[in-house]
N, C-alpha and C. Protein backbone atom coordinates (compact mmCIF):
# COMPACT_ATOMS: atom_id res chain seq x y z
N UNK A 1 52.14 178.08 -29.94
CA UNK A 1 53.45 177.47 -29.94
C UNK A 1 53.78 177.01 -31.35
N UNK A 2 54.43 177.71 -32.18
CA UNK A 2 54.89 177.38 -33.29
C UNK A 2 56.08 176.00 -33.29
N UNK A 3 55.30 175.16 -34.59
CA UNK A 3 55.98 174.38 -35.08
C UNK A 3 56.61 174.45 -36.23
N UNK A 4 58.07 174.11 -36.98
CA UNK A 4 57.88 174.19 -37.95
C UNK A 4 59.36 173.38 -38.49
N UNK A 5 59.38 173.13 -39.94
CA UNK A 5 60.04 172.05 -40.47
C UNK A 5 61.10 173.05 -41.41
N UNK A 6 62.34 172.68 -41.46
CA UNK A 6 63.39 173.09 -42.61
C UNK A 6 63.63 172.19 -43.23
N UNK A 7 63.72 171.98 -44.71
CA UNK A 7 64.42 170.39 -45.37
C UNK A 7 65.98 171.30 -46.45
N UNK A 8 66.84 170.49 -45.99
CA UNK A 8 67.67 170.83 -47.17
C UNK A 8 68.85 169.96 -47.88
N UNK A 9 69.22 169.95 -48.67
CA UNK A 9 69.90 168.70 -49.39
C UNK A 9 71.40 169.11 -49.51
N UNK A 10 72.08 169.28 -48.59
CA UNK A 10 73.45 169.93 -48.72
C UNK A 10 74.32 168.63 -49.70
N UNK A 11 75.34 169.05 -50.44
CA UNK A 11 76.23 167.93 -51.01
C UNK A 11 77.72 167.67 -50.00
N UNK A 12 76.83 167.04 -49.26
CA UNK A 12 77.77 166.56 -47.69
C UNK A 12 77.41 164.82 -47.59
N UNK A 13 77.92 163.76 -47.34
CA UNK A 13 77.89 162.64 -46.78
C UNK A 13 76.99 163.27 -45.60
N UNK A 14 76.09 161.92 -44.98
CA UNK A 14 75.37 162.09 -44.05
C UNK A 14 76.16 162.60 -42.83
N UNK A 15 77.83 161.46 -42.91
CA UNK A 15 78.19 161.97 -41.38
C UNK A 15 78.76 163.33 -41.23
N UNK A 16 79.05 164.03 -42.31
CA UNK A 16 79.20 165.42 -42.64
C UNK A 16 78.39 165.83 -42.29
N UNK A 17 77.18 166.30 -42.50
CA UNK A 17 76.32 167.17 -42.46
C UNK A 17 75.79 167.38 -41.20
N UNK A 18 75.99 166.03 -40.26
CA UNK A 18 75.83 165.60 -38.75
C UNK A 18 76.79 165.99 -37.93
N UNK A 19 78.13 166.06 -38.79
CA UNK A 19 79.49 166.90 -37.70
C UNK A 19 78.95 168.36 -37.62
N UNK A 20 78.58 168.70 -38.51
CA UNK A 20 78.32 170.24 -38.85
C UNK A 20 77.36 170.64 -38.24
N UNK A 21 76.65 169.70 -37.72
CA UNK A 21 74.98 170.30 -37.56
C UNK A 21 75.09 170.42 -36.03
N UNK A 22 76.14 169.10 -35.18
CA UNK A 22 76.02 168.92 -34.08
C UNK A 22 76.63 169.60 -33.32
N UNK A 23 77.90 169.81 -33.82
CA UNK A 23 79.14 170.82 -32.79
C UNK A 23 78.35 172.09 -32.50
N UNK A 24 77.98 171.45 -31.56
CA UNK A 24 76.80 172.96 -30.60
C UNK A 24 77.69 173.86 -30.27
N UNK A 25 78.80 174.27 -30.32
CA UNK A 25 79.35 175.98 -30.45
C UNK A 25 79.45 176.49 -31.70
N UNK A 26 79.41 175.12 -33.04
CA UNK A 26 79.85 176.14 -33.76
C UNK A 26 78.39 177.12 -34.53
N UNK A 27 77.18 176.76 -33.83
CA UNK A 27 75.82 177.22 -33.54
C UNK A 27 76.07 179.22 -33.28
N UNK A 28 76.93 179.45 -32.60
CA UNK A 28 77.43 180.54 -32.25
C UNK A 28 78.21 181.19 -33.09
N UNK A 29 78.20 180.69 -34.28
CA UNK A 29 78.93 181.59 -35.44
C UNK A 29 78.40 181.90 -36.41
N UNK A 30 77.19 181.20 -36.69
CA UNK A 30 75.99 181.63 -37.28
C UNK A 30 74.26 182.35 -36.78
N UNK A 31 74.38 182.42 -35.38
CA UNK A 31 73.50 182.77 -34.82
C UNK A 31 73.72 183.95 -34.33
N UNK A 32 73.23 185.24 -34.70
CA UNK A 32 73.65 186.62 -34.03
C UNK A 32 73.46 186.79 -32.92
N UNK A 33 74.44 187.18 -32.33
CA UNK A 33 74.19 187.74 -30.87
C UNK A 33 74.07 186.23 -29.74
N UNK A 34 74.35 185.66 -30.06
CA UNK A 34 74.47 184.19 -29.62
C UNK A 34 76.02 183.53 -29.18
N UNK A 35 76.10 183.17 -27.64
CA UNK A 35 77.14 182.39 -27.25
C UNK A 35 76.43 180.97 -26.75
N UNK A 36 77.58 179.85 -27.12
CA UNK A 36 76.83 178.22 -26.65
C UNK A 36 77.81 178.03 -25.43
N UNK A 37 77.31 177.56 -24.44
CA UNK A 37 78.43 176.84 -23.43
C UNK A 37 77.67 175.29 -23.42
N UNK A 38 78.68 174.18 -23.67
CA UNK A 38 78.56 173.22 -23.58
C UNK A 38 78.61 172.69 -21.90
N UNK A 39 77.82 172.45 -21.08
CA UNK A 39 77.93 172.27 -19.86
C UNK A 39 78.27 170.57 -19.09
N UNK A 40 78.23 169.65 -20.43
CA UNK A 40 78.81 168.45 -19.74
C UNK A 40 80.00 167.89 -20.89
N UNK A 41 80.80 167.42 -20.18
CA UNK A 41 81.76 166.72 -21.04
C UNK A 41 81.40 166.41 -22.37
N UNK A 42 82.24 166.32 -23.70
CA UNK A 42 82.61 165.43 -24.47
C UNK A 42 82.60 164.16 -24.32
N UNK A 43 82.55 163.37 -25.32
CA UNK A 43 81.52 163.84 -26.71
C UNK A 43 80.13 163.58 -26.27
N UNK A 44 79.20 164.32 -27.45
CA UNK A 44 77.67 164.45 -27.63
C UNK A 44 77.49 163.00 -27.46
N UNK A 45 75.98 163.20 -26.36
CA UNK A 45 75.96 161.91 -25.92
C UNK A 45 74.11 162.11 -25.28
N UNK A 46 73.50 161.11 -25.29
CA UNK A 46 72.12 161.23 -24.47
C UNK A 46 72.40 161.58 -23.23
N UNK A 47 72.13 162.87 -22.45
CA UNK A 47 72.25 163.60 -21.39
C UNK A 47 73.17 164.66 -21.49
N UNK A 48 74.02 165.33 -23.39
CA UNK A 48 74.54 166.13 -23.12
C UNK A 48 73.53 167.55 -22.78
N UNK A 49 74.08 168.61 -22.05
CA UNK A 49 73.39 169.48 -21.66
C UNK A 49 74.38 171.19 -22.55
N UNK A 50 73.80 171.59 -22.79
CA UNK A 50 74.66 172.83 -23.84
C UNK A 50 73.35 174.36 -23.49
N UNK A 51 73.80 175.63 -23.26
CA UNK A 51 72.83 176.75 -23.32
C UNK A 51 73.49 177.41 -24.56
N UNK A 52 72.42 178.12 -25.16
CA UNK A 52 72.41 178.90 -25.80
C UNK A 52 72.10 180.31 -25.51
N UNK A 53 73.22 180.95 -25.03
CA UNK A 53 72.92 182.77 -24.44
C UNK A 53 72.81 183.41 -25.43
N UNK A 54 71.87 184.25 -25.59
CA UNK A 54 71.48 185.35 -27.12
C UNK A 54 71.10 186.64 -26.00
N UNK A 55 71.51 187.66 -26.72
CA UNK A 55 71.16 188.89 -26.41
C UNK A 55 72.65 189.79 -26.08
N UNK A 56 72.43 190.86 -26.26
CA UNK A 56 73.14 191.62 -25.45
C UNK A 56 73.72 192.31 -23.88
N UNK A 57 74.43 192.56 -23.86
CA UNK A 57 75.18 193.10 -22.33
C UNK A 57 73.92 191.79 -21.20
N UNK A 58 73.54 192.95 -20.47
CA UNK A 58 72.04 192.00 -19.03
C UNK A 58 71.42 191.37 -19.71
N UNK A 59 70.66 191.87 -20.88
CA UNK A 59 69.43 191.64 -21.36
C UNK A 59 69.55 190.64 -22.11
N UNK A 60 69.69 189.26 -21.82
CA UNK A 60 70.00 187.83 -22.18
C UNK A 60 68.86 187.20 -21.96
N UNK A 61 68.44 185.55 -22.74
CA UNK A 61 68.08 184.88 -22.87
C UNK A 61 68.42 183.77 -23.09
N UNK A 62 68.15 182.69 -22.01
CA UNK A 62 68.78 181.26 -22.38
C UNK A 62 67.93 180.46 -22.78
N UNK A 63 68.61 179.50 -23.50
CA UNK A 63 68.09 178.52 -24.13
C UNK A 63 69.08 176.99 -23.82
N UNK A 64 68.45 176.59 -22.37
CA UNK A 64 69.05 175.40 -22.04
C UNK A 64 68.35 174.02 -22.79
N UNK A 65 69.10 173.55 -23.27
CA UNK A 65 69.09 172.60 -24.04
C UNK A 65 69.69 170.97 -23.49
N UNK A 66 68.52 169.68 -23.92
CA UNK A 66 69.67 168.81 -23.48
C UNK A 66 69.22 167.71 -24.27
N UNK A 67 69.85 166.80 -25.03
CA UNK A 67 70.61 165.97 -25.83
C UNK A 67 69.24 164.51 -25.66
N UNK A 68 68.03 164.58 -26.14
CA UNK A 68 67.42 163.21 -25.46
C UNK A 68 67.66 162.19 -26.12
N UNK A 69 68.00 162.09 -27.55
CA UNK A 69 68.08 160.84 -28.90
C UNK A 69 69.42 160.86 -29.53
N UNK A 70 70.11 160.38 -29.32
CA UNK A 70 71.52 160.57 -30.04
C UNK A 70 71.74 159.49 -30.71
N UNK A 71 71.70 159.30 -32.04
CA UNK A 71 71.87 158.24 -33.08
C UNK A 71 72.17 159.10 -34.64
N UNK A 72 73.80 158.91 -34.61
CA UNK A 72 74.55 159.86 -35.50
C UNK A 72 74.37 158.51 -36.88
N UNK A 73 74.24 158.89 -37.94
CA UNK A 73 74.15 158.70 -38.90
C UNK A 73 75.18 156.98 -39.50
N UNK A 74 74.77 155.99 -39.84
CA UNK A 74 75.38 154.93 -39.74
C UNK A 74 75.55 153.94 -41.18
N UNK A 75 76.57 153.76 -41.77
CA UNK A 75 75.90 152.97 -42.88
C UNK A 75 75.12 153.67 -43.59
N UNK A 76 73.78 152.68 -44.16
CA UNK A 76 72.77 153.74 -44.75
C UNK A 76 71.65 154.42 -44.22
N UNK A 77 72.14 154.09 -42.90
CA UNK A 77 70.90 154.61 -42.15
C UNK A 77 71.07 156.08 -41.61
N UNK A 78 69.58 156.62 -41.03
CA UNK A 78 69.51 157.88 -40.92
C UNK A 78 69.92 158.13 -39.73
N UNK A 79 69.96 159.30 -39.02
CA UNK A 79 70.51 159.95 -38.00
C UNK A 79 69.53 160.59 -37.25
N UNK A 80 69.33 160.92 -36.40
CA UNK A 80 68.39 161.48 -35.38
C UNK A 80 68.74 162.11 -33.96
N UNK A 81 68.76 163.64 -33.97
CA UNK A 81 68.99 164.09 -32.31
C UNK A 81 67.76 164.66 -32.31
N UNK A 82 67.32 164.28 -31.04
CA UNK A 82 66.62 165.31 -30.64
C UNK A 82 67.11 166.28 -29.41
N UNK A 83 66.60 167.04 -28.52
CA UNK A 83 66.76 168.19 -28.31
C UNK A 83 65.54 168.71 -27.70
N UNK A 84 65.88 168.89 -26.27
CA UNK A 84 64.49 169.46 -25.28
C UNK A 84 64.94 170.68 -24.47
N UNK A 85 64.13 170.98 -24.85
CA UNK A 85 64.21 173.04 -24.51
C UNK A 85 63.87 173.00 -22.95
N UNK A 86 65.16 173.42 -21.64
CA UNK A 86 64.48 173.18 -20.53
C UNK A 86 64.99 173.69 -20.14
N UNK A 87 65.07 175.17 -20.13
CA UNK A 87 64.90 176.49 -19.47
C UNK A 87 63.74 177.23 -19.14
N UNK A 88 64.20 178.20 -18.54
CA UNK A 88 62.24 178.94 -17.53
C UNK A 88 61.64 180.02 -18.83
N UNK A 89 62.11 180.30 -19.61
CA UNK A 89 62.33 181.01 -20.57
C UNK A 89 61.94 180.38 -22.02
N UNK A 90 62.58 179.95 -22.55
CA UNK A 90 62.85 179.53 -24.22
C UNK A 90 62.14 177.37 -23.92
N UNK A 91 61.03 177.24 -24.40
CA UNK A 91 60.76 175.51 -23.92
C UNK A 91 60.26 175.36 -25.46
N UNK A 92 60.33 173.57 -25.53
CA UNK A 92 59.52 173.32 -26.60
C UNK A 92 61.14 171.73 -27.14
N UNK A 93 61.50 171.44 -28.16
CA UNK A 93 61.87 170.93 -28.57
C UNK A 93 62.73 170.89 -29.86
N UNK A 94 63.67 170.38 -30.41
CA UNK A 94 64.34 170.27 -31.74
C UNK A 94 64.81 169.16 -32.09
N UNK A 95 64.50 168.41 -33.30
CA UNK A 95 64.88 167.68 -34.11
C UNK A 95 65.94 167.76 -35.17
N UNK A 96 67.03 167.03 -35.15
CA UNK A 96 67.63 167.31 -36.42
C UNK A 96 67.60 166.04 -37.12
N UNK A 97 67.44 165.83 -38.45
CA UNK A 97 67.23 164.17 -38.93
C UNK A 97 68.40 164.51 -39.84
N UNK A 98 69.21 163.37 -40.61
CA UNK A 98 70.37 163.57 -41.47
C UNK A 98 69.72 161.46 -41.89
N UNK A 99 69.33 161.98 -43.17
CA UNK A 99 69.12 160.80 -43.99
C UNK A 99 70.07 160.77 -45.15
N UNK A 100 70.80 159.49 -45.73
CA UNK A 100 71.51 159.39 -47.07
C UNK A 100 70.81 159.99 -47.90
N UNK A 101 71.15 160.43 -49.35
CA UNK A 101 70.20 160.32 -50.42
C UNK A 101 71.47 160.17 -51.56
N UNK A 102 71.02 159.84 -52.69
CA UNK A 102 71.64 159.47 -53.57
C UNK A 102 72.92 160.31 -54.05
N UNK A 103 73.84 159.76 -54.43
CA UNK A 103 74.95 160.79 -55.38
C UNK A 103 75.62 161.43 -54.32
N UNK A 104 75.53 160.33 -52.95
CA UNK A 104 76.41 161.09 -51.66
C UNK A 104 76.02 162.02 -50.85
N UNK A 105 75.09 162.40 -51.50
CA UNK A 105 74.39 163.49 -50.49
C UNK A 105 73.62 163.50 -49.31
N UNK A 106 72.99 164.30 -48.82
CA UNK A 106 72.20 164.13 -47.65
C UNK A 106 70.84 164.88 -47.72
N UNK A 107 70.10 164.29 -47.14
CA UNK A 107 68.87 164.97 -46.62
C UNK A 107 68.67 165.57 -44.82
N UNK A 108 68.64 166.81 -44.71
CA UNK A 108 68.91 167.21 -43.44
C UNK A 108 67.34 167.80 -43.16
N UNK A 109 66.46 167.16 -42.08
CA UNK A 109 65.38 167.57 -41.70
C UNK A 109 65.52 168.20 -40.39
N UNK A 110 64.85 169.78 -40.17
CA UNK A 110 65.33 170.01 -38.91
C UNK A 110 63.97 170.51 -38.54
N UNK A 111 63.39 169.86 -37.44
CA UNK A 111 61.77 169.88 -36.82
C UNK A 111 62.02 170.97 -35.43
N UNK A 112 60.83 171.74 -35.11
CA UNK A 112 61.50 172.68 -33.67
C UNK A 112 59.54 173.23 -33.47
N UNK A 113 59.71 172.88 -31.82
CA UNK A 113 58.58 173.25 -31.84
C UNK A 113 59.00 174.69 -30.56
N UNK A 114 58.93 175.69 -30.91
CA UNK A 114 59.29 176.79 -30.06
C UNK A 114 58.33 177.76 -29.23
N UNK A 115 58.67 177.44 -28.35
CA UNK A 115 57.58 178.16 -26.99
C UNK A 115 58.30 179.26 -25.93
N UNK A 116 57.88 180.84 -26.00
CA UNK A 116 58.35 181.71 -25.15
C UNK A 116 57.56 181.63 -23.99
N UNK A 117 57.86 181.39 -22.85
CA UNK A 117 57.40 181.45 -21.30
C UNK A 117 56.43 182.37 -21.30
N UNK A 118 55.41 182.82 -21.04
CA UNK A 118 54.70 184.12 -21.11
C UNK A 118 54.35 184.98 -22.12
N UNK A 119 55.03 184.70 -23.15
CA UNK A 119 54.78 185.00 -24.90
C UNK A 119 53.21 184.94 -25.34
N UNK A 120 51.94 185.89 -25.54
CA UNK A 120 50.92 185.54 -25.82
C UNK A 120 50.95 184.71 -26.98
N UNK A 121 49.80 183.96 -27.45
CA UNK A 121 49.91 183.35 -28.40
C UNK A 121 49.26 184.00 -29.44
N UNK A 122 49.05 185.79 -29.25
CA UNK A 122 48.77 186.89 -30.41
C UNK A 122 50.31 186.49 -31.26
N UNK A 123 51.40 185.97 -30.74
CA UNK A 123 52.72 186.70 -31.49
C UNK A 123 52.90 184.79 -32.18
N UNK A 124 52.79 184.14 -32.24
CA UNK A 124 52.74 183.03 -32.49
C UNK A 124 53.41 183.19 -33.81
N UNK A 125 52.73 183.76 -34.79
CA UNK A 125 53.14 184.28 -36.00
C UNK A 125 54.16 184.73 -36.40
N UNK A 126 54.42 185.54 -35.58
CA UNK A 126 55.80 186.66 -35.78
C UNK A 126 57.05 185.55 -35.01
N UNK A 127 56.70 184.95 -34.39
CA UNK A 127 57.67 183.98 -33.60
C UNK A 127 57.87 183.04 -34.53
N UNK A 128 56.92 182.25 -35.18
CA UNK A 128 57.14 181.40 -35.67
C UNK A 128 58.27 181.75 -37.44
N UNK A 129 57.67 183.01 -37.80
CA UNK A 129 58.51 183.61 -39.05
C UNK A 129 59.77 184.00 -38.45
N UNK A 130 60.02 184.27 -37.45
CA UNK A 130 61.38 185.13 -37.28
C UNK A 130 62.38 183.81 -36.79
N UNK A 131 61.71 182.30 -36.11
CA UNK A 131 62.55 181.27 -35.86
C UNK A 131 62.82 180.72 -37.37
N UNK A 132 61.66 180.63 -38.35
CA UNK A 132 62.05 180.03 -40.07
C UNK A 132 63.44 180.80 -40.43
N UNK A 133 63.33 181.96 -40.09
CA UNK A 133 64.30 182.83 -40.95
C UNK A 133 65.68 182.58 -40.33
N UNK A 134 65.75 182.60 -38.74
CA UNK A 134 66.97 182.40 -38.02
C UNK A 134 67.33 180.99 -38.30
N UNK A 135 66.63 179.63 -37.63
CA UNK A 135 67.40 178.99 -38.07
C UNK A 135 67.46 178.10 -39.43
N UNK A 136 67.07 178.49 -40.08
CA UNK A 136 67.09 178.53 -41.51
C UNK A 136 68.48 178.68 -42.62
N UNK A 137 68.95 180.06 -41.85
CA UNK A 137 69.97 180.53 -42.43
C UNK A 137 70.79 179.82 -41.39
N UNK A 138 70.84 179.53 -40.34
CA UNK A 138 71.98 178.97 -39.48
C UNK A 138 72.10 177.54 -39.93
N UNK A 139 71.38 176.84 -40.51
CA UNK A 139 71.16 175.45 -40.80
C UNK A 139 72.17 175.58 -42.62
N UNK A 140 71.58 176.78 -43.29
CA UNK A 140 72.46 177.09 -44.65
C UNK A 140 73.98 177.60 -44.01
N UNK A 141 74.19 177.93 -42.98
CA UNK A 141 75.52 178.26 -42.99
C UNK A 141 76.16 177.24 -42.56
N UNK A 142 76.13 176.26 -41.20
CA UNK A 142 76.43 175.56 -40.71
C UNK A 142 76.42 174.44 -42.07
N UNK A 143 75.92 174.31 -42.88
CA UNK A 143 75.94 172.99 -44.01
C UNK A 143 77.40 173.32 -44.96
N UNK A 144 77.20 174.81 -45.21
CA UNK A 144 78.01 175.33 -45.82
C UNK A 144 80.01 175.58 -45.59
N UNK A 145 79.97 175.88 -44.03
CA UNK A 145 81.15 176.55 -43.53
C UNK A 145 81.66 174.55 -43.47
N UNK A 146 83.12 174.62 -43.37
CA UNK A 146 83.98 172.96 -43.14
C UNK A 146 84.02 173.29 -41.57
């Protein structure tokens, strides 16, 4: 079950980088082959529930997701969602942290511990490089796009 950490210093205010990071559809514009349905009301809240469908035509995969830590970024303090993977399929967890740092900027830590249902743990490797690379770049786009 791969764990693994992204750090990046976008030149965003904390609560920037936390609008950007959180709007769980706009997850779906940087993630290929990926639609989000948000499944409980507005706004993000401890018990929101959101899937993440990836794949093509049948051959889909969800990634139900739901909202356990919600403390958006305040003053000078840091920010913290977490995020529990609780589908039959895609399990494990995600962190996003959004700390101040100097000159306005932010520090965006994003923690994910990712587990495929039946996935040997021969592929651990290849799972764990191919989640760095995906959300990696989804974390650089999402910092990037307004």
């Amino acid at each position: 079950m791969p764990t693994f950490s992204l750090e990046r210093t976008p030149p965003l205010a904390p609560a920037e980088a936390w609008r950007r990071l959180t709007e769980w559809p706009r997850h779906a514009d940087v993630v290929p082959l990926t639609r989000i349905e948000v499944l409980t009301a507005p706004p993000t809240h401890e018990g929101t529930r959101f899937v993440a469908r990836s794949g093509v035509g049948p051959v889909t995969v969800d990634d139900v997701m739901e909202v356990t830590v919600w403390r958006p970024p305040a003053g000078e303090g840091s920010g913290l969602c977490r995020l529990e993977k609780r589908g039959r399929v895609v399990l494990g967890w995600a962190e996003i942290e959004v700390r101040p740092e100097p000159g306005g900027r932010s520090r965006v830590v994003w923690r994910e511990e990712l587990r495929i249902r039946l996935l040997p743990r021969l592929f651990d490797g290849v799972l764990d490089r191919t989640a760095r690379l995906v959300f990696g770049r989804a974390a650089d786009q999402l910092l990037r796009k307004a």
